[in-house]
Structure formats: C-alpha cells, structure tokens
C-alpha atoms as a PDB file:
ATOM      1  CA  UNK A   1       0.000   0.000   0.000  1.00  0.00           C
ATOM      2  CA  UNK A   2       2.827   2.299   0.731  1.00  0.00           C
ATOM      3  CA  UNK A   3       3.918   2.745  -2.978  1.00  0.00           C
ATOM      4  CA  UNK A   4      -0.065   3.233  -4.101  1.00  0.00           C
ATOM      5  CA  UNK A   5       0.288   6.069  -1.274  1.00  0.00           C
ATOM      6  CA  UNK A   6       3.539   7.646  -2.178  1.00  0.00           C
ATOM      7  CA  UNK A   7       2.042   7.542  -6.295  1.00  0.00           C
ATOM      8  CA  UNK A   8      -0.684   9.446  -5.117  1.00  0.00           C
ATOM      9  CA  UNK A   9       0.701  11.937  -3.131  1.00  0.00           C
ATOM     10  CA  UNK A  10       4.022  13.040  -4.812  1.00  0.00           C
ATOM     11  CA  UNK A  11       4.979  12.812  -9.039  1.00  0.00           C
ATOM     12  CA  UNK A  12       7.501  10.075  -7.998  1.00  0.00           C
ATOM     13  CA  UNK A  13      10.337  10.168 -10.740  1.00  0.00           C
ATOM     14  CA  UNK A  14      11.292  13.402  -9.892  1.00  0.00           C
ATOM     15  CA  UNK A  15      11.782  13.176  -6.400  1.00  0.00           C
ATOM     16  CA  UNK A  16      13.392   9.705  -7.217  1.00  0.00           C
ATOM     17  CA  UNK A  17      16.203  11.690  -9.686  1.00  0.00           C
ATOM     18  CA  UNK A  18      16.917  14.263  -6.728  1.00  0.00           C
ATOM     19  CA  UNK A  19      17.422  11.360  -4.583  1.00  0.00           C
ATOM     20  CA  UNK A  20      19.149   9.581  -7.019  1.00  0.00           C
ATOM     21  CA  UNK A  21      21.371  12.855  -7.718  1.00  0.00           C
ATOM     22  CA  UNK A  22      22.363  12.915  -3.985  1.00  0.00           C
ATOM     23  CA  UNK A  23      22.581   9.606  -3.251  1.00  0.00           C
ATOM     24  CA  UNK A  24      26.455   8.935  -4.039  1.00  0.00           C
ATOM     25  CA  UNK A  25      25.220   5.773  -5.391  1.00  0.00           C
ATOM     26  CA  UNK A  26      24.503   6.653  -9.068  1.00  0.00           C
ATOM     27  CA  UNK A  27      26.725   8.606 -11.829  1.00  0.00           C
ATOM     28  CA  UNK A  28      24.897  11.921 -12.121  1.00  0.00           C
ATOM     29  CA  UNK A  29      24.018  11.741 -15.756  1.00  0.00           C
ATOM     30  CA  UNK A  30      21.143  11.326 -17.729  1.00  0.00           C
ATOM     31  CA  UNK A  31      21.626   7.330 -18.823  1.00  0.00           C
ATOM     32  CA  UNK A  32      22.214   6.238 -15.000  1.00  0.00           C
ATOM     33  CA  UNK A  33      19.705   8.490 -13.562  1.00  0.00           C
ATOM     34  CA  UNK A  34      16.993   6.927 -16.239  1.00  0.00           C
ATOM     35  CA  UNK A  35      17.780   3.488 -15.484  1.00  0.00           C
ATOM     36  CA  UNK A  36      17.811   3.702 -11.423  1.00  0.00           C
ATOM     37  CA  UNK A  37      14.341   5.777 -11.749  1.00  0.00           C
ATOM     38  CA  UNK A  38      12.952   3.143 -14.424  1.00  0.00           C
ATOM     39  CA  UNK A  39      11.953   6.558 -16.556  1.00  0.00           C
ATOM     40  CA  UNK A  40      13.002   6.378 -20.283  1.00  0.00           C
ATOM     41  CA  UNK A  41      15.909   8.120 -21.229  1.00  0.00           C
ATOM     42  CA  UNK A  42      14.001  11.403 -22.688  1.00  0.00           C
ATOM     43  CA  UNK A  43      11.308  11.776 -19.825  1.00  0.00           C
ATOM     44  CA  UNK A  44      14.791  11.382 -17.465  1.00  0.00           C
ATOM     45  CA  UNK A  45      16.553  14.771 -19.771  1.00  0.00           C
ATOM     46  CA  UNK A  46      12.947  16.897 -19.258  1.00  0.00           C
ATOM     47  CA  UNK A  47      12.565  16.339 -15.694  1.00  0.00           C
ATOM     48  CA  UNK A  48      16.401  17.300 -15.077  1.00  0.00           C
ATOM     49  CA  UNK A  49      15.754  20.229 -17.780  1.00  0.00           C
ATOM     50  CA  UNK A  50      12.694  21.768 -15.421  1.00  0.00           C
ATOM     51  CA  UNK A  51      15.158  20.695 -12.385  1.00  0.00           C
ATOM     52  CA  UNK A  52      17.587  23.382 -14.002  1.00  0.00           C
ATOM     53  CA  UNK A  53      15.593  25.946 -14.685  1.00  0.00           C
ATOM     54  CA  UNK A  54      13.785  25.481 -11.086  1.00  0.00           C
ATOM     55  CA  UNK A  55      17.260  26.434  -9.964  1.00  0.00           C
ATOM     56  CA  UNK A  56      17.319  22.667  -8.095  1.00  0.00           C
ATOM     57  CA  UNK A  57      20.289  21.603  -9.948  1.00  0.00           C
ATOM     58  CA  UNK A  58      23.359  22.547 -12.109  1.00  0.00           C
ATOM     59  CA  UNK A  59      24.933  20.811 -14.547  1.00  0.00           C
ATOM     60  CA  UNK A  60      28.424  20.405 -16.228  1.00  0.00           C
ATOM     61  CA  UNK A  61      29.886  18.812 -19.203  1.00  0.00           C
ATOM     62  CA  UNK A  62      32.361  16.382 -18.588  1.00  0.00           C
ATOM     63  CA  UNK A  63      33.617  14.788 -21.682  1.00  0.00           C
ATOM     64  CA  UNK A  64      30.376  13.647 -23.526  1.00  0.00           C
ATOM     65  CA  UNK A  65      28.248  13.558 -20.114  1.00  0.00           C
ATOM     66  CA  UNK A  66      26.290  15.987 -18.334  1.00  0.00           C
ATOM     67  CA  UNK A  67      26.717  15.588 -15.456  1.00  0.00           C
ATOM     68  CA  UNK A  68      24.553  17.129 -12.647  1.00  0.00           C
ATOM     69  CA  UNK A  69      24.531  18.186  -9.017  1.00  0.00           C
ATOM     70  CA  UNK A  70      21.993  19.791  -6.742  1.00  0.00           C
ATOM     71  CA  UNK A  71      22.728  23.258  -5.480  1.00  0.00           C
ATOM     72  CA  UNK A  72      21.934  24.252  -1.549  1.00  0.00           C
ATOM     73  CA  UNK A  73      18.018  24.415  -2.480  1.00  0.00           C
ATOM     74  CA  UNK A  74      17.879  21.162  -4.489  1.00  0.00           C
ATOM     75  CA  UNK A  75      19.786  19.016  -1.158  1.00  0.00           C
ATOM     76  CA  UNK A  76      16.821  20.991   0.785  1.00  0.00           C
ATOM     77  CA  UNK A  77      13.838  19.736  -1.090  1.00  0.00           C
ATOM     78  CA  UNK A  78      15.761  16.234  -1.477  1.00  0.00           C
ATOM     79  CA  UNK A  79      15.764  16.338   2.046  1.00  0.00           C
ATOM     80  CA  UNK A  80      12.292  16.909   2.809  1.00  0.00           C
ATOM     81  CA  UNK A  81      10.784  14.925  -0.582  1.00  0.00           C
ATOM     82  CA  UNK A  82      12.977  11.773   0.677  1.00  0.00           C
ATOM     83  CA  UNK A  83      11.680  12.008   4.313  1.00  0.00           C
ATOM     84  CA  UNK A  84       7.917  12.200   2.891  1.00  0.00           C
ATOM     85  CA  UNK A  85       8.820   9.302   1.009  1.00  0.00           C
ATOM     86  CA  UNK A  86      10.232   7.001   3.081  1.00  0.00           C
ATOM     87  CA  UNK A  87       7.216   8.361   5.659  1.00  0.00           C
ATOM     88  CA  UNK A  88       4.464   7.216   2.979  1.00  0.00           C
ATOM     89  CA  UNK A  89       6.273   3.686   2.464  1.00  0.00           C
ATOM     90  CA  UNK A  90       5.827   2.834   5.887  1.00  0.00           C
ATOM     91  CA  UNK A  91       2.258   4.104   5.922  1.00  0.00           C
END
C-alpha cells in the first residue's frame, strides 16, 4: 500500500532523480539516472531540464556527459521529498 500512497501523493520520478542525484550511489548523468528511476531516457533529460531551470540543480559537461549536481536548495527539497517518502512507504 505504501507505494499506491507515495504515487498518489508526490509525481515520484522526480523526487526519485533528486534522490538519485544525492545519493552517491549513481553517476549523475542522464543514462544512469533513467535506469535507477525506471523513466526512459528522454522523460529522465525533461525532468532534469525543469530541475535546471527550477534552480534545483546545475549541470556540467564532462567529456560527452552531463553531469549534474543539486545546489543548496535542491539538497533541501531532497531532504524533505525523501523524508515524505520514506514516511508514505511505511504508511
């Protein structure tokens, strides 16, 4: 039930890439980030696009990968969106 609650509550794949961002766990770039959040690779590049321009992350080119990073405001939303989260999985 927890997952059926979370769904309904929050638009999970975004929350799940600034997790995923600030986790330490996955490369920071579009490809990884898709595959750990199960989104396709183009849904992955809008969310992370409206993640920019929300001024919740910043990205950097590093070789042939963007790489990306969440600034002071992105790790406080992660913060509170992965608390909710892990809240509505144990509800």
């Amino acid at each position: 039930m927890g997952e059926d609650v979370e769904s309904f509550f929050v638009n999970v794949k975004p929350v799940r890439i600034l997790v995923n961002i600030n986790s330490g766990f996955t490369d920071n770039y579009a490809t990884a980030l898709s595959a750990e959040v199960d989104a396709t690779y183009s849904h992955t590049v809008r969310i992370l696009q409206k993640l920019e321009e929300f001024g919740l992350v910043t990205s950097e080119k590093q070789g042939r990968k963007k790489v990306f990073q969440l600034t002071d405001d992105g790790k406080d939303l992660e913060e509170e969106c992965g608390d909710l989260m892990s809240e509505l999985r144990d509800f």
